[in-house]
N, C-alpha and C. Protein backbone atom coordinates (compact mmCIF):
# COMPACT_ATOMS: atom_id res chain seq x y z
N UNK A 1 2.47 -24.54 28.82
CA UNK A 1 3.07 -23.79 27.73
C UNK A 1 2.06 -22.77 27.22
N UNK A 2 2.55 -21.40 26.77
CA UNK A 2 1.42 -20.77 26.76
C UNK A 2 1.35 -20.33 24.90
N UNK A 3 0.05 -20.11 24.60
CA UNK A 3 -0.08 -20.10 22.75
C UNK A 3 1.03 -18.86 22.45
N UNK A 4 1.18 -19.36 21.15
CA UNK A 4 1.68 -18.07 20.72
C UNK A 4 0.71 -17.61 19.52
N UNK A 5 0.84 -16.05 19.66
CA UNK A 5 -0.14 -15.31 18.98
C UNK A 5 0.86 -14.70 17.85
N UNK A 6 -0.13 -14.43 16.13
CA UNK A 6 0.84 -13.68 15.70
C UNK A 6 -0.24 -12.30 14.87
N UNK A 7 0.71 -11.30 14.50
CA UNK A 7 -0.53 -10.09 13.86
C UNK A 7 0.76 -9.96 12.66
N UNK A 8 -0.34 -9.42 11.94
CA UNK A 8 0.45 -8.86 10.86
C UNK A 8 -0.15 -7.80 10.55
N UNK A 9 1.09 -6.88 10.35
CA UNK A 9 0.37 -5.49 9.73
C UNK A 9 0.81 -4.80 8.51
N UNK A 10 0.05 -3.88 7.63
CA UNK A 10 1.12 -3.17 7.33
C UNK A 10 1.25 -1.79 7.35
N UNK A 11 3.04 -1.19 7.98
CA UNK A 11 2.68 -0.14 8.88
C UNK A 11 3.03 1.00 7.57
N UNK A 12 2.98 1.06 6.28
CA UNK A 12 3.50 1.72 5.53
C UNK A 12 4.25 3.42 5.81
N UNK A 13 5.37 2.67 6.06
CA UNK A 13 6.41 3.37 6.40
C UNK A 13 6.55 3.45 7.73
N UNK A 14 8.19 3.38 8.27
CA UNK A 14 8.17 4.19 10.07
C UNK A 14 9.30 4.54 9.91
N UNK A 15 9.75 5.61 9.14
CA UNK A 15 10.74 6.06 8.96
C UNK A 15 10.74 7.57 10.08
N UNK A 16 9.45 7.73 9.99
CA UNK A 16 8.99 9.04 10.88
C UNK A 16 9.05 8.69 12.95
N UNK A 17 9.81 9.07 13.32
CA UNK A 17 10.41 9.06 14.75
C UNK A 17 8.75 8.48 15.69
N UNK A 18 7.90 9.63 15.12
CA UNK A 18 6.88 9.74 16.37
C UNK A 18 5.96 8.92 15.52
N UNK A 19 5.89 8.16 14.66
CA UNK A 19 4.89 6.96 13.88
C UNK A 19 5.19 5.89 14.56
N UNK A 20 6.63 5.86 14.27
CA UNK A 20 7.10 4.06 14.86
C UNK A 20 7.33 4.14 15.96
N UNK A 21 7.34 5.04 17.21
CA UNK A 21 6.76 5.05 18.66
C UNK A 21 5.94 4.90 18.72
N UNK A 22 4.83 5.29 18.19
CA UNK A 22 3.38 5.13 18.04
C UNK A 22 2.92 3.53 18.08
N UNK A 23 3.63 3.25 16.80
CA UNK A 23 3.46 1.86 16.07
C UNK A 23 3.61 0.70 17.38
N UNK A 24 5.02 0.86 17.54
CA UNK A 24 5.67 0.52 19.07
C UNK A 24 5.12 0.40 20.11
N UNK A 25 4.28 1.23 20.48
CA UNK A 25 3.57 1.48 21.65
C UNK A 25 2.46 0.48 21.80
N UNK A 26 1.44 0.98 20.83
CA UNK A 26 0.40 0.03 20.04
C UNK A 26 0.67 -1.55 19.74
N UNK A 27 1.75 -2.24 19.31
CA UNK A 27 1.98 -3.19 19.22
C UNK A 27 2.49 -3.79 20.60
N UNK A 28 2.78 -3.15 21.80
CA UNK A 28 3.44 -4.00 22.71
C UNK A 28 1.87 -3.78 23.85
N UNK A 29 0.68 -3.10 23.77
CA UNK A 29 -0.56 -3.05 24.29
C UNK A 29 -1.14 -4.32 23.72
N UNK A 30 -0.97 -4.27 22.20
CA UNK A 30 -1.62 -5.61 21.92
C UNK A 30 -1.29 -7.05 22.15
N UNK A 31 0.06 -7.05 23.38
CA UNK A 31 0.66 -8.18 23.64
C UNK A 31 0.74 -9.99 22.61
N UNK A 32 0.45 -9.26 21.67
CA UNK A 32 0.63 -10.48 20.45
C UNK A 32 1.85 -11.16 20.84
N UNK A 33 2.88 -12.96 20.20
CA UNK A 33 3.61 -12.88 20.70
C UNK A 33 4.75 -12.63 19.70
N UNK A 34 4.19 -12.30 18.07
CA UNK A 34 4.97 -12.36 17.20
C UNK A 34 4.55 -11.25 16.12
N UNK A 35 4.94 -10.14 15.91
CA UNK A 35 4.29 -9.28 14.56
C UNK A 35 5.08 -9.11 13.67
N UNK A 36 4.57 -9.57 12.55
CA UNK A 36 4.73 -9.30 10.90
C UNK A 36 4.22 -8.20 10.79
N UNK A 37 5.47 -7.24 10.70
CA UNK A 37 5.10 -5.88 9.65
C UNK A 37 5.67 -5.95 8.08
N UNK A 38 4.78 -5.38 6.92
CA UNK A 38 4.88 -5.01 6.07
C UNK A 38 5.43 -3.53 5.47
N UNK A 39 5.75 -3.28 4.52
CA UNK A 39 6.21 -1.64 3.92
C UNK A 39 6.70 -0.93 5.35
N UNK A 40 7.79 -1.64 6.03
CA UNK A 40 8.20 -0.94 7.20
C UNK A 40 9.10 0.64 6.22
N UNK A 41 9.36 0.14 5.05
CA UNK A 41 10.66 1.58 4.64
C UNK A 41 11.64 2.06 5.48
N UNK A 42 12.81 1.09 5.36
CA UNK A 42 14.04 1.30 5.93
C UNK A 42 15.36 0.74 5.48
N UNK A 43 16.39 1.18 5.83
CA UNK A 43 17.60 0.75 5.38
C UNK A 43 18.48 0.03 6.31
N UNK A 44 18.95 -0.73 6.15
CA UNK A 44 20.22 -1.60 6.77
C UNK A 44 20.65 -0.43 7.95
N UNK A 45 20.73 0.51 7.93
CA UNK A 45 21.53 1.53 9.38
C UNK A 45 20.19 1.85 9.64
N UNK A 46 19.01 1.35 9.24
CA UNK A 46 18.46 1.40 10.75
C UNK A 46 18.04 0.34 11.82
N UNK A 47 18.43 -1.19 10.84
CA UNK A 47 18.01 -1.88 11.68
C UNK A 47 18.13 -1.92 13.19
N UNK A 48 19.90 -1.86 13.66
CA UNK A 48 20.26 -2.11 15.08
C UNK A 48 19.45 -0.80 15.63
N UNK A 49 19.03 0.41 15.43
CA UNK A 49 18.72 1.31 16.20
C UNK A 49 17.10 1.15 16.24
N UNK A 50 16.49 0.83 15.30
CA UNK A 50 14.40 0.59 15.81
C UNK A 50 14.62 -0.76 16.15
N UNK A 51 15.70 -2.16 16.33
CA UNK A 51 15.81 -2.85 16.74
C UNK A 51 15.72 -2.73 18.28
N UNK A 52 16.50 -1.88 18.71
CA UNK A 52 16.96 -1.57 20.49
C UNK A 52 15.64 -0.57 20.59
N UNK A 53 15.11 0.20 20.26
CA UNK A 53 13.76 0.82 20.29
C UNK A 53 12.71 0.02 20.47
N UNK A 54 12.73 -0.96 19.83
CA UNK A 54 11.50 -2.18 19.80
C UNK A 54 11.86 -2.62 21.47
N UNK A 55 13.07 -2.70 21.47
CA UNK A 55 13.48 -3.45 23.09
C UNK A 55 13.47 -4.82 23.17
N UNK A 56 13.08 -5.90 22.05
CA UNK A 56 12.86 -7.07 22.37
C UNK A 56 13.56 -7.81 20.64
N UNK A 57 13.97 -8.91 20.70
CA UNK A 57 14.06 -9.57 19.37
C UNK A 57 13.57 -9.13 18.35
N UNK A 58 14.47 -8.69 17.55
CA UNK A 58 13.72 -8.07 15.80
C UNK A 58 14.16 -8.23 14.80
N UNK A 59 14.00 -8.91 13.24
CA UNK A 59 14.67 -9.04 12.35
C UNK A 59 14.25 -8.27 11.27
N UNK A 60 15.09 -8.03 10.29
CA UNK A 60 14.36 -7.29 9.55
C UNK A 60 15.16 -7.53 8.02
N UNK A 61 14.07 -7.22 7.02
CA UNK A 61 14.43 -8.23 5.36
C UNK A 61 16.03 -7.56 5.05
N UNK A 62 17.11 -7.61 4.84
CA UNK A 62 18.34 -7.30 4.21
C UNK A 62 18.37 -7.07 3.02
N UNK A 63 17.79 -5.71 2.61
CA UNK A 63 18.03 -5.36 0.94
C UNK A 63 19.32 -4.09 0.82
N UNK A 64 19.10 -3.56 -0.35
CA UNK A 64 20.16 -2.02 -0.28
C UNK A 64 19.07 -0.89 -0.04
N UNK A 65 18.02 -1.01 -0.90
CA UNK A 65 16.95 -0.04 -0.85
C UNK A 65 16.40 0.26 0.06
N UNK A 66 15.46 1.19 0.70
CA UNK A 66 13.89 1.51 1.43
C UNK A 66 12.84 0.89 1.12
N UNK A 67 13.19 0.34 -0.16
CA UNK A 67 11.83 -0.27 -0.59
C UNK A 67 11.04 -1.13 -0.05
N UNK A 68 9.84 -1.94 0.47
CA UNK A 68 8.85 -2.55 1.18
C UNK A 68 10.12 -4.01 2.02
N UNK A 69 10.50 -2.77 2.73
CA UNK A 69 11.44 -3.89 3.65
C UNK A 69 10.26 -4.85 4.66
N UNK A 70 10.49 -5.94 5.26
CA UNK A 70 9.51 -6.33 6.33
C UNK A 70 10.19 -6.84 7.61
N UNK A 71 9.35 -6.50 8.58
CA UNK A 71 10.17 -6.05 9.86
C UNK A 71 9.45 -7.82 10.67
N UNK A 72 9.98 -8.54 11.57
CA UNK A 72 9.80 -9.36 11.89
C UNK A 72 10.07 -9.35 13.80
N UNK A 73 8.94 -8.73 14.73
CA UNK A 73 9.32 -8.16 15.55
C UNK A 73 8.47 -9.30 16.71
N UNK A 74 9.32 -9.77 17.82
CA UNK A 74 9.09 -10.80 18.83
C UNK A 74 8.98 -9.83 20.29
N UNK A 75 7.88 -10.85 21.09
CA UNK A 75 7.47 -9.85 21.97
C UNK A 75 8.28 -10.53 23.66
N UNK A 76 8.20 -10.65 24.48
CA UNK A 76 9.62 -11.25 25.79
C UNK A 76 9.04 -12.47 25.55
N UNK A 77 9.55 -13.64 24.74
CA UNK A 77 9.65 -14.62 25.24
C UNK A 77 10.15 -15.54 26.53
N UNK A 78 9.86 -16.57 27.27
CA UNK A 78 10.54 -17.10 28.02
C UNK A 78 11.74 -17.75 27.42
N UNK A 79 12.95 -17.70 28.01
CA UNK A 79 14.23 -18.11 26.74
C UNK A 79 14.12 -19.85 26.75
N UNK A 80 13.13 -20.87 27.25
CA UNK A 80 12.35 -21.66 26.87
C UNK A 80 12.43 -21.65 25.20
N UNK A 81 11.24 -20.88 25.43
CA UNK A 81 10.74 -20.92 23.29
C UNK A 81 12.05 -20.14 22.85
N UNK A 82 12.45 -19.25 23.00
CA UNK A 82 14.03 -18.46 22.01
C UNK A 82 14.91 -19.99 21.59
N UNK A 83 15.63 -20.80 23.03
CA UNK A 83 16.18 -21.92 22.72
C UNK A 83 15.54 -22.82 21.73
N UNK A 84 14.35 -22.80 21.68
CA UNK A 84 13.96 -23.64 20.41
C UNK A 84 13.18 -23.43 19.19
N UNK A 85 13.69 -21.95 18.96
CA UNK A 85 13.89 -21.32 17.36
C UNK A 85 14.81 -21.94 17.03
């Protein structure tokens, strides 16, 4: 079974296209197997779309606002560990 790793960051704000590619990019080099982002700043219509951008499992806090939403982003698990979330 292999560890799981986790990072936390905070990416204050990725509302900006070429940040949270950035962000994205950077986080899937650091092959962690779980990242906690902080002050992601986003709204409910964007979850499903930087969700499918991320490419892999992503949850993210459910408010109305932008305000210090937090993004909860999983890296390819084997569906092993997924089945036993």
């Amino acid at each position: 079974m292999s560890n799981i790793t986790i990072s936390s960051l905070n990416v204050r704000g990725l509302d900006n296209n070429e940040k949270r590619r950035e962000i994205f990019q950077w986080l899937r080099k650091k092959k962690f197997s779980i990242y906690m982002l902080q002050e992601v700043h986003c709204t409910e219509i964007s979850f499903e779309t930087w969700a499918t951008e991320w490419g892999y499992r992503a949850f993210f806090s459910s408010i109305a606002s932008n305000k210090a939403v937090v993004a909860i982003l999983f890296n390819n698990f084997p569906s092993r560990f997924e089945a036993n979330m």
